[in-house]
N, C-alpha and C. Protein backbone atom coordinates (compact mmCIF):
# COMPACT_ATOMS: atom_id res chain seq x y z
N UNK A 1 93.99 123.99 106.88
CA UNK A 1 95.02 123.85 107.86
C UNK A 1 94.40 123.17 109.08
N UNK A 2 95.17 122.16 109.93
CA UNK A 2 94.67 121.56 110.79
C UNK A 2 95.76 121.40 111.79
N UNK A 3 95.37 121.41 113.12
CA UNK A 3 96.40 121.13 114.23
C UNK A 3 96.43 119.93 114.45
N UNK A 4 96.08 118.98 113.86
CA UNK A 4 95.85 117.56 114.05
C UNK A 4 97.14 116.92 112.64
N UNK A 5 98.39 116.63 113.89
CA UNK A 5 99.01 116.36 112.52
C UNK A 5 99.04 114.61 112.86
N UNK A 6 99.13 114.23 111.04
CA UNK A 6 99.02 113.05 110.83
C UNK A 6 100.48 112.29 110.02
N UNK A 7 101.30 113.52 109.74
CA UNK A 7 102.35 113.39 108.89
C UNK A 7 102.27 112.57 107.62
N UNK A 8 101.24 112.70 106.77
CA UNK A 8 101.07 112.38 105.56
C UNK A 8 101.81 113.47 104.75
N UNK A 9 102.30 112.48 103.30
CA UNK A 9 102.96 112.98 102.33
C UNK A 9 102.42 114.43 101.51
N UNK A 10 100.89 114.75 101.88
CA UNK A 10 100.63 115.18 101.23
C UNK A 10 100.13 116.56 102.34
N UNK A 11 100.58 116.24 103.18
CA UNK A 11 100.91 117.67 103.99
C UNK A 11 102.39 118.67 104.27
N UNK A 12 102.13 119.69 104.70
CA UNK A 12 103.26 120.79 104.71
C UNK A 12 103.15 120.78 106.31
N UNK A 13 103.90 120.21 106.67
CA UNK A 13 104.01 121.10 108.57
C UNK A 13 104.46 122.21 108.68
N UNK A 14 104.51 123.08 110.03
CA UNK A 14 104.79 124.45 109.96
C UNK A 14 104.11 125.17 111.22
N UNK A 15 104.54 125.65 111.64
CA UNK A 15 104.28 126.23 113.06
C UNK A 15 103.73 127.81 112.78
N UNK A 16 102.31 128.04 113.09
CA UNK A 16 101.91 128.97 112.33
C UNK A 16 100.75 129.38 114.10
N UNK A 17 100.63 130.34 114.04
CA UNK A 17 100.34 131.10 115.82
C UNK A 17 100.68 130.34 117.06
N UNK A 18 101.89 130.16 116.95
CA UNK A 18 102.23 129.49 118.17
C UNK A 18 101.93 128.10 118.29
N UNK A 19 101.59 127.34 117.51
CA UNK A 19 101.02 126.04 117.13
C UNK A 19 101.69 124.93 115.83
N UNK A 20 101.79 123.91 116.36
CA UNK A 20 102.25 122.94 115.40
C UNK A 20 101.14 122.83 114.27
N UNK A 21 101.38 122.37 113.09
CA UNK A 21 99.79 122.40 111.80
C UNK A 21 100.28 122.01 110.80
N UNK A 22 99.49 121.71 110.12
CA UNK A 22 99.90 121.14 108.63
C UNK A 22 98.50 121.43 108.02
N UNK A 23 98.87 122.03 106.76
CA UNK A 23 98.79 122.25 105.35
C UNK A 23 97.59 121.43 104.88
N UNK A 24 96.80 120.91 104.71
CA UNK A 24 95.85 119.89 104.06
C UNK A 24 96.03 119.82 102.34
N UNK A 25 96.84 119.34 102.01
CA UNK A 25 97.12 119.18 100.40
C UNK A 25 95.95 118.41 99.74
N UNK A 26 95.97 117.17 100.60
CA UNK A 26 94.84 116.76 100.15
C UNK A 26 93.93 116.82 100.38
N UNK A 27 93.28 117.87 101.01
CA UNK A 27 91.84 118.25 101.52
C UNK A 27 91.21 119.05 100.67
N UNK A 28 92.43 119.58 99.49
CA UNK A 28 92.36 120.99 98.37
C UNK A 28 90.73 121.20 97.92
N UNK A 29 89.69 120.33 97.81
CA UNK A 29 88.42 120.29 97.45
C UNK A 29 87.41 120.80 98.65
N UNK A 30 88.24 120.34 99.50
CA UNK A 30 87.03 120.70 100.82
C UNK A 30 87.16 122.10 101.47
N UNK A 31 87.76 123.15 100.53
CA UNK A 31 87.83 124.29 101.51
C UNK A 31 86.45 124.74 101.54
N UNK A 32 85.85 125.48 102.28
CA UNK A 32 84.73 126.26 102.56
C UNK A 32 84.53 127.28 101.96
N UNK A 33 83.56 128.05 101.26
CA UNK A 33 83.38 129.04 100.82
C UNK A 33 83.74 130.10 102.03
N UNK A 34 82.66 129.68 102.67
CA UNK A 34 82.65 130.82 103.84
C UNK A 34 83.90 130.97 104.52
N UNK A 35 85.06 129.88 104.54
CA UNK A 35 85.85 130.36 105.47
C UNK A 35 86.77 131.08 105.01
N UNK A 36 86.88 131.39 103.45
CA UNK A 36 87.56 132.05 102.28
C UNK A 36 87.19 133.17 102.59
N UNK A 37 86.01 133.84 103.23
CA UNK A 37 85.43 134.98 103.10
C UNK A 37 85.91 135.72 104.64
N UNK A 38 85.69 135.28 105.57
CA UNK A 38 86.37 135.36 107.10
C UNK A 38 87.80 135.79 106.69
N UNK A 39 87.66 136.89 107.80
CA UNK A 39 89.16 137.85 108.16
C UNK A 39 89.91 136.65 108.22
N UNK A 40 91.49 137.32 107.34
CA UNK A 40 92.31 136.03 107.55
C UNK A 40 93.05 135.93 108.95
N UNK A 41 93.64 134.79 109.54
CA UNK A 41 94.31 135.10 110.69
C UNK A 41 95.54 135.41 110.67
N UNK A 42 96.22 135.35 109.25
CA UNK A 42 97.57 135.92 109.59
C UNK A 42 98.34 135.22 108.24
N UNK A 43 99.59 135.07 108.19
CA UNK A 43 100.37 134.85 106.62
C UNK A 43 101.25 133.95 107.09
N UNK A 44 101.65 132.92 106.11
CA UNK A 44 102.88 132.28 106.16
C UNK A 44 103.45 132.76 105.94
N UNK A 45 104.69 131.85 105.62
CA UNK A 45 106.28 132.76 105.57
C UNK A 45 106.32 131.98 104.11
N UNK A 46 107.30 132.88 103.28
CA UNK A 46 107.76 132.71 101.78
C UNK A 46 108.10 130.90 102.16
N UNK A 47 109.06 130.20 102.41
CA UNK A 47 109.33 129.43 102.21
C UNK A 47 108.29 128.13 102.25
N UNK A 48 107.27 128.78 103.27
CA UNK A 48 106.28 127.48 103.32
C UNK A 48 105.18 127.86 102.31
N UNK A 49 105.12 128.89 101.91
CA UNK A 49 104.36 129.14 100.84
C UNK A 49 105.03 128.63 99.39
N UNK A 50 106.31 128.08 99.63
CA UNK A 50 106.69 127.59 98.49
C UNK A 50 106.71 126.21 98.25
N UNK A 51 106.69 125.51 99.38
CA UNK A 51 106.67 124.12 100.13
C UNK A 51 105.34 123.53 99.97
N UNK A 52 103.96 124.42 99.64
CA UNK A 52 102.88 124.29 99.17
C UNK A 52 102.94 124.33 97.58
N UNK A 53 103.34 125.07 97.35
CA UNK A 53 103.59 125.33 95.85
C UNK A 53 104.03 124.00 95.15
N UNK A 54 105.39 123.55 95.78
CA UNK A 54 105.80 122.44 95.07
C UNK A 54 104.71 120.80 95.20
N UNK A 55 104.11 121.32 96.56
CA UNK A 55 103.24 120.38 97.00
C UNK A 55 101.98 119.89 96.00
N UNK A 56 101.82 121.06 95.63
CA UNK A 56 100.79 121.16 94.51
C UNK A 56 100.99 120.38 93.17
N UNK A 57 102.51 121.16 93.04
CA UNK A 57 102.61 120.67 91.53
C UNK A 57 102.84 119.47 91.20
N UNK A 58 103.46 118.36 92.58
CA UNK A 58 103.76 117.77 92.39
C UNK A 58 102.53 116.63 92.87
N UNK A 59 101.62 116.84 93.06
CA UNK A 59 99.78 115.81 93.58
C UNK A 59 99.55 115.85 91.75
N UNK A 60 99.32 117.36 91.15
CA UNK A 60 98.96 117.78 90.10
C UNK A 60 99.61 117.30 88.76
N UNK A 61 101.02 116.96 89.25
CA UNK A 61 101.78 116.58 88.52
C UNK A 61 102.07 117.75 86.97
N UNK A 62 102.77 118.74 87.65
CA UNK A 62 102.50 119.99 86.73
C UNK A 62 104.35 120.11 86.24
C-alpha cells in the first residue's frame, strides 16, 4: 500500500486511516517478509477487499 497515488490500472484506491492510498497490484512480488510479520495497522472494508480480489484475478488471468 502506498500514499503515493499514481492511478495505474493495476491499483485499488481507497481511503484507509484517514488517507488517500492505493493497493500495489503490481508490486505483488515486492512485499517484505518483515513487514508481514509487524502488528497490522488496521482492516479494509469487504468491498475493497473484493476490488483486490478481482484485481488479482484479473493481472492472473484466473
Amino acid at each position: 500500500m502506498t500514499t503515493t497515488l499514481r492511478g495505474y490500472q493495476s491499483r485499488i484506491e481507497l481511503r484507509f486511516a484517514n488517507k488517500f492510498c492505493e493497493i500495489c497490484l503490481d508490486q505483488i512480488r515486492a512485499v517484505d517478509e518483515v513487514r508481514l510479520k509487524r502488528e497490522s495497522l488496521g482492516r479494509i472494508k469487504p468491498d475493497e477487499i473484493n476490488a483486490v480480489k478481482s484485481g488479482l484475478a484479473e493481472m492472473f488471468d484466473l
